[in-house]
C-alpha atoms as a PDB file:
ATOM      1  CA  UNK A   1     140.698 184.961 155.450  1.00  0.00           C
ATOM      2  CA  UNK A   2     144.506 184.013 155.248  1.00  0.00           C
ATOM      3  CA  UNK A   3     146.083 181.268 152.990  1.00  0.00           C
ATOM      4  CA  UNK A   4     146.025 178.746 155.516  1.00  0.00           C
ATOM      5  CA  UNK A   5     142.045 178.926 156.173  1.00  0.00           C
ATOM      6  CA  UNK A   6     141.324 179.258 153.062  1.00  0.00           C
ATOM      7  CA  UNK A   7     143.274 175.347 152.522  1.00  0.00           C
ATOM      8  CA  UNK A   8     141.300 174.434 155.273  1.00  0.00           C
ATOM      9  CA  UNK A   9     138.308 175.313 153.820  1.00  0.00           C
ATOM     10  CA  UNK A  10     138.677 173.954 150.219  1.00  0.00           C
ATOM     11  CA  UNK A  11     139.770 171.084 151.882  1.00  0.00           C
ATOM     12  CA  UNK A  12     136.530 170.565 153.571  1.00  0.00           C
ATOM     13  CA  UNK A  13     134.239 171.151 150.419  1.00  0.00           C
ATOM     14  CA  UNK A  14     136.218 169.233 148.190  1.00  0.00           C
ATOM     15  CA  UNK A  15     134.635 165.855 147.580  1.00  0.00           C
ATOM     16  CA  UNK A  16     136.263 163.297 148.190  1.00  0.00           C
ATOM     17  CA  UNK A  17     137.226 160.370 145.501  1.00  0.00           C
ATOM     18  CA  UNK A  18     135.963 157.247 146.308  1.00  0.00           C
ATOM     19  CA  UNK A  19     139.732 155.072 145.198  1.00  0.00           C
ATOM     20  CA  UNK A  20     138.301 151.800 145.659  1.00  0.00           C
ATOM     21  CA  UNK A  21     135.049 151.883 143.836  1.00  0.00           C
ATOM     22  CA  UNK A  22     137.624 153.696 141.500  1.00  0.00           C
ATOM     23  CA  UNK A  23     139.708 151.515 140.876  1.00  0.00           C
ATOM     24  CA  UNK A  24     137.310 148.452 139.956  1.00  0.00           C
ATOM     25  CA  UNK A  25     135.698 150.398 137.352  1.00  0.00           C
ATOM     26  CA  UNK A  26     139.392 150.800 135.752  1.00  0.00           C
ATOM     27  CA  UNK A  27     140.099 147.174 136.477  1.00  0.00           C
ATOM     28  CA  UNK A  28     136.564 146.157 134.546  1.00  0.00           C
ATOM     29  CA  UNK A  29     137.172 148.520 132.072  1.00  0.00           C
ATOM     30  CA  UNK A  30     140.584 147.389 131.255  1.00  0.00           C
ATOM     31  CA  UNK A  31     139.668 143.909 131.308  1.00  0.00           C
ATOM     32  CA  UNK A  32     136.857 144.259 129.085  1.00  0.00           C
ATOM     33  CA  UNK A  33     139.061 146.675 126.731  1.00  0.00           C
ATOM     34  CA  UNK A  34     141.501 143.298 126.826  1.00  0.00           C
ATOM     35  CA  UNK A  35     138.622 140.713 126.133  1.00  0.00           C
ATOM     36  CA  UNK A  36     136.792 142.806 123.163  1.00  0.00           C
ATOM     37  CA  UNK A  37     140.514 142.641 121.598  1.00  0.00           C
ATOM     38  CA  UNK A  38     140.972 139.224 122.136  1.00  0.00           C
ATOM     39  CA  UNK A  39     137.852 138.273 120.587  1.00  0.00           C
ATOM     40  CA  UNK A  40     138.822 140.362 117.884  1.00  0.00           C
ATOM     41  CA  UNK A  41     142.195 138.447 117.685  1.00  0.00           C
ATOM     42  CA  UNK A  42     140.187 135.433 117.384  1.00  0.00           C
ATOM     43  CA  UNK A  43     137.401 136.234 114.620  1.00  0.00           C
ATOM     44  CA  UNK A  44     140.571 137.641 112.481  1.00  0.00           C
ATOM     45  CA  UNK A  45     142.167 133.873 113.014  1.00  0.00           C
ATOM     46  CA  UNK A  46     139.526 132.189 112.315  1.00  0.00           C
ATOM     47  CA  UNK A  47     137.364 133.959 109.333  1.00  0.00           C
ATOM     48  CA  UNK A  48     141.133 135.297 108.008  1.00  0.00           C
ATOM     49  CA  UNK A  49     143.526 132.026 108.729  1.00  0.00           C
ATOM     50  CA  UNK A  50     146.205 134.230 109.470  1.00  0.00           C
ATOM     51  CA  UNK A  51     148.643 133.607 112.438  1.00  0.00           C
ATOM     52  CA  UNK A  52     148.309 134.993 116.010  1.00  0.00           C
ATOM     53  CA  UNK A  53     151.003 137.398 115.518  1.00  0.00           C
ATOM     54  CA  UNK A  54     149.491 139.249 112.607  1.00  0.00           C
ATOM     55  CA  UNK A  55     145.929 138.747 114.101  1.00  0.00           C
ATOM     56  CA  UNK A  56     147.440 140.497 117.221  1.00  0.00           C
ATOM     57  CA  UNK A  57     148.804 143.000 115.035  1.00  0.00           C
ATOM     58  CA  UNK A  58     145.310 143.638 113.500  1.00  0.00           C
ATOM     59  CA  UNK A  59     143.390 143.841 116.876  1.00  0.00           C
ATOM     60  CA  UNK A  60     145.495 146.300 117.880  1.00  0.00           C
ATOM     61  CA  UNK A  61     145.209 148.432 114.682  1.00  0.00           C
ATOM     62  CA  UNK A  62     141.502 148.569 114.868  1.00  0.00           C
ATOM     63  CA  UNK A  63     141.482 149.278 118.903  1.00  0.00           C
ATOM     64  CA  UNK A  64     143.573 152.097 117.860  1.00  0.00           C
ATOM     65  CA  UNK A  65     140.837 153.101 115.086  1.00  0.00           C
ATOM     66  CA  UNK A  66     137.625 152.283 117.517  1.00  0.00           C
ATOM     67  CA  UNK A  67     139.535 154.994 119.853  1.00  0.00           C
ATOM     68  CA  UNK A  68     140.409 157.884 117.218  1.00  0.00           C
ATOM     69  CA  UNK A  69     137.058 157.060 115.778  1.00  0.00           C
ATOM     70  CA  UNK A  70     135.072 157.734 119.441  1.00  0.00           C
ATOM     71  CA  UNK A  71     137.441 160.741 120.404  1.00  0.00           C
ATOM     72  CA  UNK A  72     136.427 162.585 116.973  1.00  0.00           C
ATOM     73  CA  UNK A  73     132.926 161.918 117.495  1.00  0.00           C
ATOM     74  CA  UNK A  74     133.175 162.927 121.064  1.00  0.00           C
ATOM     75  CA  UNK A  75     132.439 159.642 123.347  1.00  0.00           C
ATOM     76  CA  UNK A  76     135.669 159.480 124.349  1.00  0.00           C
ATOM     77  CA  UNK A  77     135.811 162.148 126.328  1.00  0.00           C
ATOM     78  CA  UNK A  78     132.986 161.298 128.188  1.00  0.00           C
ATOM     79  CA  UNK A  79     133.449 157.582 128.768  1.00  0.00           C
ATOM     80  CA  UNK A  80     136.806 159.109 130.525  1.00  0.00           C
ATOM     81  CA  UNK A  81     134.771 161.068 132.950  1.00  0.00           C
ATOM     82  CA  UNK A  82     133.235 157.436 134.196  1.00  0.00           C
ATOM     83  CA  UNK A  83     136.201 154.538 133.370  1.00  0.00           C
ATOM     84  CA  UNK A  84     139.109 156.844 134.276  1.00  0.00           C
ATOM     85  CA  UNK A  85     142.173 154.783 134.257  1.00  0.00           C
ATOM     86  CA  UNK A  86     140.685 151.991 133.006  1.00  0.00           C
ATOM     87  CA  UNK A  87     140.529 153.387 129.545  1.00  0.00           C
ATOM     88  CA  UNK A  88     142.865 155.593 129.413  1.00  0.00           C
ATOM     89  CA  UNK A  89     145.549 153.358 130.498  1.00  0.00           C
ATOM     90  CA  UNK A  90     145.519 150.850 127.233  1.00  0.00           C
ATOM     91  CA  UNK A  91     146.018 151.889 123.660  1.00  0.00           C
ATOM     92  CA  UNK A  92     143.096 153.914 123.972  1.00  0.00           C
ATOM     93  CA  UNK A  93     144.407 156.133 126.000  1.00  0.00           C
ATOM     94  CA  UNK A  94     147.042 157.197 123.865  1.00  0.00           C
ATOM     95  CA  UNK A  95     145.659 156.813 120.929  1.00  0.00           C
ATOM     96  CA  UNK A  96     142.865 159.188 122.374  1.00  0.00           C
ATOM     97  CA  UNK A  97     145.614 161.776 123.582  1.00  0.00           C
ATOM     98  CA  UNK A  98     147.512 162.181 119.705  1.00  0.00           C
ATOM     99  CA  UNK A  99     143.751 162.253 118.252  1.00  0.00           C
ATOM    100  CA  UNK A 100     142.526 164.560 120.478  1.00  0.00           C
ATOM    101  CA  UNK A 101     145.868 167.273 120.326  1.00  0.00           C
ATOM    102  CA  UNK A 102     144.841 166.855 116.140  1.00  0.00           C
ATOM    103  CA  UNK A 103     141.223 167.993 116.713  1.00  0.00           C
ATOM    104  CA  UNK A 104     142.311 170.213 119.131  1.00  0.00           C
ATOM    105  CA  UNK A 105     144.560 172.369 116.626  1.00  0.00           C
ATOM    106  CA  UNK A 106     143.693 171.302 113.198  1.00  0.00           C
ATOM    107  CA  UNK A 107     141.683 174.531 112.653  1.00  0.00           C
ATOM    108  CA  UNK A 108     145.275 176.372 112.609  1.00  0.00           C
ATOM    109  CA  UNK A 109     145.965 174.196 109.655  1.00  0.00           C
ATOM    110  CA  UNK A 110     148.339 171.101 108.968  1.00  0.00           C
ATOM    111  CA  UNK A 111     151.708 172.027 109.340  1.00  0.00           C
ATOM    112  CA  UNK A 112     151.364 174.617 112.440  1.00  0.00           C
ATOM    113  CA  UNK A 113     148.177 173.553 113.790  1.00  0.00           C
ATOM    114  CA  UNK A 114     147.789 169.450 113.812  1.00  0.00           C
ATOM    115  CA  UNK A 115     151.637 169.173 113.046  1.00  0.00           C
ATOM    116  CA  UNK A 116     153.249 171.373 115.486  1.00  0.00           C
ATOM    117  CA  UNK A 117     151.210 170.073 118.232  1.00  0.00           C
ATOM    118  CA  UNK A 118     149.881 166.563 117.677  1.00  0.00           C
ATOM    119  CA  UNK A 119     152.218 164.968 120.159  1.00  0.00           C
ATOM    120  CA  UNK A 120     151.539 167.968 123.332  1.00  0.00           C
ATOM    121  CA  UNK A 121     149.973 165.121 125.322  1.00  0.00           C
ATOM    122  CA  UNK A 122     151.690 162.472 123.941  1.00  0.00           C
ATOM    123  CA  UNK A 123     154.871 163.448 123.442  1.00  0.00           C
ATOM    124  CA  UNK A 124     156.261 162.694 127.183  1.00  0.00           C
ATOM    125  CA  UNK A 125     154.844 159.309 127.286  1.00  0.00           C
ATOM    126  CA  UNK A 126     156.691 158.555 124.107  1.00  0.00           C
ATOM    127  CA  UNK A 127     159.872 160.187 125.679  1.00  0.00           C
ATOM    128  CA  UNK A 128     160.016 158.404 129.024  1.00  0.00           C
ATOM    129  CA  UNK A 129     158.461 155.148 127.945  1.00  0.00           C
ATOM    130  CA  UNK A 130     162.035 155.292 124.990  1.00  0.00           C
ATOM    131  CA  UNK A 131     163.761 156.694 128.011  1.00  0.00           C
ATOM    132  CA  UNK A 132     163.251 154.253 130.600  1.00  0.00           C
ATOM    133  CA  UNK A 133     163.207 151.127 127.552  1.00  0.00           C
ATOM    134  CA  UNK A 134     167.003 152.542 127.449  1.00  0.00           C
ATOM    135  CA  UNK A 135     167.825 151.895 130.865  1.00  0.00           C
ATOM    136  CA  UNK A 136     166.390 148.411 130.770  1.00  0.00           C
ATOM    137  CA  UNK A 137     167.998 147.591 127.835  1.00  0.00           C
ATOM    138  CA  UNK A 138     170.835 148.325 129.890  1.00  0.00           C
ATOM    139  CA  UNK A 139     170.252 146.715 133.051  1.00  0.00           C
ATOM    140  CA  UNK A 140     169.473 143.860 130.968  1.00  0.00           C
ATOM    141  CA  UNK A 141     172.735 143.839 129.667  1.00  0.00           C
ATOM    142  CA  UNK A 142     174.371 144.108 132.563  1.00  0.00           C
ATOM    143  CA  UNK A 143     172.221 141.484 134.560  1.00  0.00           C
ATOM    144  CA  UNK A 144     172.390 138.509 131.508  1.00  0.00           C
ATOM    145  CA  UNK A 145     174.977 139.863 129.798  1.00  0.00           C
END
């Protein structure tokens, strides 16, 4: 069997991904990701009678904790396998990608292990997303002056 039948072939077994169905299990996920932090937002405004900002601020913080929290007990992971985008696309997802490097290397202690390594998956997001803030700083610049 040659390269090219051999393409052919995995081709042919691989299942195929159904996009659609897909993609409305990210958009639900996201959504509901979205809605369990605005409720949070709200019930630290109203129990905490601070401002929107800081209650923002707050939601956020504990979204990033609910995520580190799942990832080190191992649902993360899992829930991945089923939401796909829709979860890892938020804070979650990032928050699950520096928590899970940690994990990943902490047994080779703190300053090689969890250190050295706990930006591997996050480290190009943070590059680009600085990267590409740079250029529309720039073009923002340019366009308003």
């Amino acid at each position: 069997m040659n390269k090219d039948e051999y393409k052919k072939l995995v081709n042919r077994l691989t299942p195929k991904e159904k996009k659609s169905k897909n993609a409305i299990i990210a958009f639900l996920v996201g959504g509901l990701i979205g809605v369990l932090a605005e409720i949070i937002i709200v019930i630290i405004m109203e129990c905490f009678a601070t401002s929107r900002v800081e209650a923002c601020q707050w939601s956020c913080l504990i979204i990033i904790f609910i995520a580190c929290l799942f990832t080190a007990l191992g649902f993360f992971d899992n829930w991945v396998t089923k939401a796909k985008a829709g979860i890892i696309l938020p804070t979650t997802g990032f928050a699950h990608s520096i928590m899970s490097a940690a994990l990943d290397y902490k047994r080779d202690g703190f300053i090689t292990g969890i250190g050295a390594n706990v930006f591997k998956l996050a480290g190009s997001v943070i590059l680009y997303g600085i990267v590409s803030a740079f250029f529309f700083a720039v073009l923002g610049v340019i366009i308003y002056g």
